[in-house]
N, C-alpha and C. Protein backbone atom coordinates (compact mmCIF):
# COMPACT_ATOMS: atom_id res chain seq x y z
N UNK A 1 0.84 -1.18 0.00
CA UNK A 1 0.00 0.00 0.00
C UNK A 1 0.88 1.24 0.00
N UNK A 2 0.34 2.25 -1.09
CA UNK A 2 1.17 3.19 -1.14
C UNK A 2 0.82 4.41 -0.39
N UNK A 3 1.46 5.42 0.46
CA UNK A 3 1.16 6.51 0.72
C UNK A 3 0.67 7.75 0.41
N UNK A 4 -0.35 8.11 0.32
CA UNK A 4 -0.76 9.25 -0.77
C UNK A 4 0.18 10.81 0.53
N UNK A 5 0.12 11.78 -0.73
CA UNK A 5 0.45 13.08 -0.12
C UNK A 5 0.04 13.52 1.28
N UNK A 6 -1.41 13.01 0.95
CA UNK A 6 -2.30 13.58 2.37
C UNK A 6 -1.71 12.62 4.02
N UNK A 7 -1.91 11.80 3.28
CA UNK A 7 -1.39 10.38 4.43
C UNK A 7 0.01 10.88 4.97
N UNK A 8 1.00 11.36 4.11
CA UNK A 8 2.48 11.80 4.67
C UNK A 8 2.13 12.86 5.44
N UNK A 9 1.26 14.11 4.97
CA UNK A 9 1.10 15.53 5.44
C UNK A 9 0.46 15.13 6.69
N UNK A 10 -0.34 14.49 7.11
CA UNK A 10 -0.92 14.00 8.40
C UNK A 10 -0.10 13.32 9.61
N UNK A 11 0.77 12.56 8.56
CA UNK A 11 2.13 12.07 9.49
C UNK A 11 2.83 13.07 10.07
N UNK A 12 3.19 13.91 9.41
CA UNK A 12 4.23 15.08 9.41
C UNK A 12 3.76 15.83 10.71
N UNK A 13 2.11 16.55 10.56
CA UNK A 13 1.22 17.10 11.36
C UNK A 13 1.76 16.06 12.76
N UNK A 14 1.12 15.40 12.80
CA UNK A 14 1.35 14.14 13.86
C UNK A 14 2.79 14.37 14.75
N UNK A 15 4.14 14.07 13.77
CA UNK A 15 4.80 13.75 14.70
C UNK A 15 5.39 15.52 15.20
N UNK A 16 4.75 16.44 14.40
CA UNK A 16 5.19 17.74 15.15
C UNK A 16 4.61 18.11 16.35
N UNK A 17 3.53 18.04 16.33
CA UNK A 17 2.63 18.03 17.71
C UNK A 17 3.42 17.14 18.64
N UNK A 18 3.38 16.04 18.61
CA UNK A 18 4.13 15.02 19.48
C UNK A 18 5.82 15.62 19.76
N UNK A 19 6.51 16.52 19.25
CA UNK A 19 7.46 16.84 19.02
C UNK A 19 7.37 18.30 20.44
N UNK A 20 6.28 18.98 19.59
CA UNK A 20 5.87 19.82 20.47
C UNK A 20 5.52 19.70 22.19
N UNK A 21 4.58 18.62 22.35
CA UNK A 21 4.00 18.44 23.73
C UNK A 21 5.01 17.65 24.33
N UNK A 22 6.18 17.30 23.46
CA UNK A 22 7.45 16.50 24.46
C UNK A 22 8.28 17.74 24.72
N UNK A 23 8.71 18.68 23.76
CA UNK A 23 9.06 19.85 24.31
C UNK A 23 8.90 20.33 25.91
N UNK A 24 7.34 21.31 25.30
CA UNK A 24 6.32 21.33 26.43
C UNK A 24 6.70 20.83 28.04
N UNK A 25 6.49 19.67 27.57
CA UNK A 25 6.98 18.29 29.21
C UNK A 25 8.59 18.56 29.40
N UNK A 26 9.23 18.53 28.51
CA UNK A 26 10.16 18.58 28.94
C UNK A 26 11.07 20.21 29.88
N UNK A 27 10.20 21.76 29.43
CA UNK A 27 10.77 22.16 30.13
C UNK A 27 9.76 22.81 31.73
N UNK A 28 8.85 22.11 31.61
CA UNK A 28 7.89 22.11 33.22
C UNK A 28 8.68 21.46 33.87
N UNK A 29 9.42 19.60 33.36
CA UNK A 29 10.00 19.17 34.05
C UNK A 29 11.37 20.10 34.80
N UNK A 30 11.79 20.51 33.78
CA UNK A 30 13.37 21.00 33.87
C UNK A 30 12.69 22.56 35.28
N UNK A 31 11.77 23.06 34.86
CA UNK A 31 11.27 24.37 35.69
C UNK A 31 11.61 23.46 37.24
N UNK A 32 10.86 22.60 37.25
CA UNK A 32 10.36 21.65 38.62
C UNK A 32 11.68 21.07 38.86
N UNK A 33 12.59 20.71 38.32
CA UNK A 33 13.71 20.26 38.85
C UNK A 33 14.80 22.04 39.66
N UNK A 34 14.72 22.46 38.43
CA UNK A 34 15.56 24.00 39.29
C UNK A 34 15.00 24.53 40.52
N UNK A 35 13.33 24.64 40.74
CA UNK A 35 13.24 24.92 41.74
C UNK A 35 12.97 24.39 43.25
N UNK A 36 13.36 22.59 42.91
CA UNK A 36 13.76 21.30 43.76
C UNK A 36 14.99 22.17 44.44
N UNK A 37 16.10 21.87 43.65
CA UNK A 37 17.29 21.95 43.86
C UNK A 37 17.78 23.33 44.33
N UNK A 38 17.29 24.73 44.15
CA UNK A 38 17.04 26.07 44.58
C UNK A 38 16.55 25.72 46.00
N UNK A 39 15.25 25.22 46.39
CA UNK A 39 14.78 25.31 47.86
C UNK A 39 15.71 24.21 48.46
N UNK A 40 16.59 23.05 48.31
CA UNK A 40 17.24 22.38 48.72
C UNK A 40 18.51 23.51 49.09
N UNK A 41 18.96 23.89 48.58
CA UNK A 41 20.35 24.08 48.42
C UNK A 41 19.82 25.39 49.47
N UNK A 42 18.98 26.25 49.30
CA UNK A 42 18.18 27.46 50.75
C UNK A 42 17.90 26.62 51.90
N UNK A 43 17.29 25.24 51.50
CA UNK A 43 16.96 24.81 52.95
C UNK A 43 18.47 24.57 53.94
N UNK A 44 19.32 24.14 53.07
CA UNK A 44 21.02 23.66 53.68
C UNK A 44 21.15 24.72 54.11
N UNK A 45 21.58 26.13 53.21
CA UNK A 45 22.14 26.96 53.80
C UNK A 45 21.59 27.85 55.03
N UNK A 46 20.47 27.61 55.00
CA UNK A 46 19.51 28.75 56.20
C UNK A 46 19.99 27.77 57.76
N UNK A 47 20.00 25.82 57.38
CA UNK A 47 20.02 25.16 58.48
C UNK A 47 21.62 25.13 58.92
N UNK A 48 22.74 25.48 57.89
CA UNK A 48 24.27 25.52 58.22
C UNK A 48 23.91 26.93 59.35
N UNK A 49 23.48 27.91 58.30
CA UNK A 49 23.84 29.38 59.03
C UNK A 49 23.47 29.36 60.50
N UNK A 50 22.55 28.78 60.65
CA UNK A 50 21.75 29.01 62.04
C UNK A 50 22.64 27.75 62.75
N UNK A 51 23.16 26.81 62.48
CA UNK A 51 23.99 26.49 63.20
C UNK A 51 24.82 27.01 63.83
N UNK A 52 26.09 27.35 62.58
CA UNK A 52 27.04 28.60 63.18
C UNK A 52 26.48 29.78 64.00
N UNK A 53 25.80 30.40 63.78
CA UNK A 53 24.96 31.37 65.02
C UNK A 53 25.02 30.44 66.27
N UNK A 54 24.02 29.26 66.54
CA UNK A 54 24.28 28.75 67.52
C UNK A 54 25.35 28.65 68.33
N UNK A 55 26.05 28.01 67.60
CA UNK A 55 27.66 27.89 68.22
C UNK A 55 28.81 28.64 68.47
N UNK A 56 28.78 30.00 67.70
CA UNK A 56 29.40 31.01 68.43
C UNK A 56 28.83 31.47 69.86
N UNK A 57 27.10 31.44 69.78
CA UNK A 57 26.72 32.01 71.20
C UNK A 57 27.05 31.07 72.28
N UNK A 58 27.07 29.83 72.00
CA UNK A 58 27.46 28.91 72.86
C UNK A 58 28.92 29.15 73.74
């Protein structure tokens, strides 16, 4: 069975969308990973700092 024009142009349509909404996913993911690693790396430093405070008053 052969492919007519329309059948390719529909493919084409197809895998751009799919191209698109993996995009898409991919930079929500990437958003959600930076601001993982942002409140991690604030949560360390706020719990170091307040250490050192501690321990000088000590």
């Amino acid at each position: 069975m052969l492919a007519t024009k329309d059948d390719t142009a529909r493919r084409d349509i197809k895998i751009a969308d799919t191209k698109l909404d993996l995009i898409k996913w991919m930079f929500i993911f990437w958003i959600g990973q930076v601001a993982a690693t942002f409140g991690f790396i604030l949560l360390f430093l706020e719990n170091n700092f307040s250490i050192k405070i501690w321990m000088l008053a000590c």
